[in-house]
C-alpha atoms as a PDB file:
ATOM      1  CA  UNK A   1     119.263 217.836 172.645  1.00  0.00           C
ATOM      2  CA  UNK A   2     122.749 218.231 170.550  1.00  0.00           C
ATOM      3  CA  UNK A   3     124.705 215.008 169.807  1.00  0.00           C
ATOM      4  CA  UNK A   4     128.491 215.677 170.652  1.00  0.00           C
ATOM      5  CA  UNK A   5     129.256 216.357 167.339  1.00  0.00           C
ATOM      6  CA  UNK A   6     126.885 218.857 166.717  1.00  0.00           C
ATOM      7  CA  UNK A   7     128.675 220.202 170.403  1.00  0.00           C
ATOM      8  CA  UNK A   8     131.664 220.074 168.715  1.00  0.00           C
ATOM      9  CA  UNK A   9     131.086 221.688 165.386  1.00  0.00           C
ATOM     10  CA  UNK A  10     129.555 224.346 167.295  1.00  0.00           C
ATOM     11  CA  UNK A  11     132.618 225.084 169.578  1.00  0.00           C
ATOM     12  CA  UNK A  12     134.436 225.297 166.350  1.00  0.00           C
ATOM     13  CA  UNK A  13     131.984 227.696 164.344  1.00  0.00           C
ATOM     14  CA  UNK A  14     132.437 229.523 167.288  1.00  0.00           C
ATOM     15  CA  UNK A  15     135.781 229.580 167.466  1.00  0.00           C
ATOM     16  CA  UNK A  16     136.123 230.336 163.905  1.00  0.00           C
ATOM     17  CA  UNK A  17     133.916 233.349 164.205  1.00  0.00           C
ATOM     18  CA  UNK A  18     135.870 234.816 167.404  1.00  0.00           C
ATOM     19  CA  UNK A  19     139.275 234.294 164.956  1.00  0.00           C
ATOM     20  CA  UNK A  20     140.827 237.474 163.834  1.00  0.00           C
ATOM     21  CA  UNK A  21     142.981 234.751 161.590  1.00  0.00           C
ATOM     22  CA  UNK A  22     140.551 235.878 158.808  1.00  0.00           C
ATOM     23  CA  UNK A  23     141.207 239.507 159.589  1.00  0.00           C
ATOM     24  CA  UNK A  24     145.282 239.086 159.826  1.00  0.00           C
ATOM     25  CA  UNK A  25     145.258 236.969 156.567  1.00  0.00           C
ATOM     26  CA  UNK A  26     143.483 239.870 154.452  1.00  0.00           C
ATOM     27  CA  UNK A  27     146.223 242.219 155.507  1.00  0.00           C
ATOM     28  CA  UNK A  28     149.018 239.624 155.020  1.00  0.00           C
ATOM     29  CA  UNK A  29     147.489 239.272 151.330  1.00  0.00           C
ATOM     30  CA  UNK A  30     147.068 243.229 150.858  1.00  0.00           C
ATOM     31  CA  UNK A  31     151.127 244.427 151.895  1.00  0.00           C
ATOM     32  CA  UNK A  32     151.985 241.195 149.605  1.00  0.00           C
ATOM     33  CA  UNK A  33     151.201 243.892 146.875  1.00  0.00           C
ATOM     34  CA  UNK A  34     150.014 241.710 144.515  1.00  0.00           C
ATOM     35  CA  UNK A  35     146.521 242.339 142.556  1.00  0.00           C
ATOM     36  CA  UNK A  36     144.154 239.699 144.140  1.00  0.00           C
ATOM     37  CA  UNK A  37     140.541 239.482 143.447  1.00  0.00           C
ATOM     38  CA  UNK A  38     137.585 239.653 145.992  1.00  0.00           C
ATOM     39  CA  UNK A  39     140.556 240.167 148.647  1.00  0.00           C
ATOM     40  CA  UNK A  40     138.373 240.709 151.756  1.00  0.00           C
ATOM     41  CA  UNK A  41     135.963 237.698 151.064  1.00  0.00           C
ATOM     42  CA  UNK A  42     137.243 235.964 153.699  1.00  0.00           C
ATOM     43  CA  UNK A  43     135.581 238.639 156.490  1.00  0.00           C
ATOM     44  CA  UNK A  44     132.478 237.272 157.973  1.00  0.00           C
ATOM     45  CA  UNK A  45     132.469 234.524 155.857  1.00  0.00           C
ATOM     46  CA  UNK A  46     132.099 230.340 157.045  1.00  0.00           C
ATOM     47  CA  UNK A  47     135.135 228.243 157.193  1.00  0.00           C
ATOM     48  CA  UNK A  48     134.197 226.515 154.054  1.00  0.00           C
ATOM     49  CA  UNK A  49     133.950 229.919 152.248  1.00  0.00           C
ATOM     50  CA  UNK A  50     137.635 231.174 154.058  1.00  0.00           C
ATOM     51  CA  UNK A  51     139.237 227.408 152.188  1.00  0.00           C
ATOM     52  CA  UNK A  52     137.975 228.128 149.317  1.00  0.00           C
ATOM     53  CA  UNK A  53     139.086 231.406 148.967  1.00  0.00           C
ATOM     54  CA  UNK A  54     142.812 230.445 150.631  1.00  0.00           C
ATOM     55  CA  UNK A  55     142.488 227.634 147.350  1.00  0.00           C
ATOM     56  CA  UNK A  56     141.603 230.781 145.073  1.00  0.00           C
ATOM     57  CA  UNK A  57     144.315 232.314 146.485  1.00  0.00           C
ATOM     58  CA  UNK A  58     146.896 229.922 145.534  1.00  0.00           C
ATOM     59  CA  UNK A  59     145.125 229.685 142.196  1.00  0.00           C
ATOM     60  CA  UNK A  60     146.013 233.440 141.368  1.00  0.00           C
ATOM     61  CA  UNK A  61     149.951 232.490 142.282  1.00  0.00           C
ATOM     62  CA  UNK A  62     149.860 233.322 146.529  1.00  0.00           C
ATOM     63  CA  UNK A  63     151.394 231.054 148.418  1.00  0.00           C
ATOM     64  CA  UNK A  64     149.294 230.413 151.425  1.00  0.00           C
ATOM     65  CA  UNK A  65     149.178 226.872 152.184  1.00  0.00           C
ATOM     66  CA  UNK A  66     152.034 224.823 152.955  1.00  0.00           C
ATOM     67  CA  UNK A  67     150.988 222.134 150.465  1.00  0.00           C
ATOM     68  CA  UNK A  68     150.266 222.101 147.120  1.00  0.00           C
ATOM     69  CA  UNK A  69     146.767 221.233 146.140  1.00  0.00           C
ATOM     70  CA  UNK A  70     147.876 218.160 143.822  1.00  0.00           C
ATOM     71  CA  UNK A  71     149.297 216.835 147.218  1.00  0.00           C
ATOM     72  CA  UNK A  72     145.398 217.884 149.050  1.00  0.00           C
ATOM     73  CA  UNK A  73     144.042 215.976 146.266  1.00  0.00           C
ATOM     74  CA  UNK A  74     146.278 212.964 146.243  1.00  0.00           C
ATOM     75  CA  UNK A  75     145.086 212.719 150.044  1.00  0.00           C
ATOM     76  CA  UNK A  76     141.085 213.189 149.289  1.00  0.00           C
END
């Protein structure tokens, strides 16, 4: 039997999966015109794997996130 929070991380994996936010985000990144490696990672990947490569992202010079990762780190 699942615990609630194994309920609830599933309900989000699944949501997750369903997202086409992935999808939309690759093209954003492609008509931004800029030279970005391993652009399409983020398709069928986890949402671990799709942070990390927003954070890779803003490493080559994209602006994706509304913070800044000093602030993301000041907050860990």
């Amino acid at each position: 039997m699942k615990t609630e929070d194994q309920e609830e991380t599933c309900r989000y994996m699944n949501m997750f999966s369903n997202s086409r936010t992935p999808y939309h985000l690759v093209n954003w990144v492609i008509s931004q015109g800029e030279v970005i490696r391993d652009v399409d990672a983020p398709l069928n990947s986890t949402p671990a794997s799709f942070i990390e490569w927003c954070v890779s992202l803003e490493e080559q010079g994209l602006k994706v996130l509304t913070v800044t990762i000093p602030t993301l780190t000041q907050q860990v």
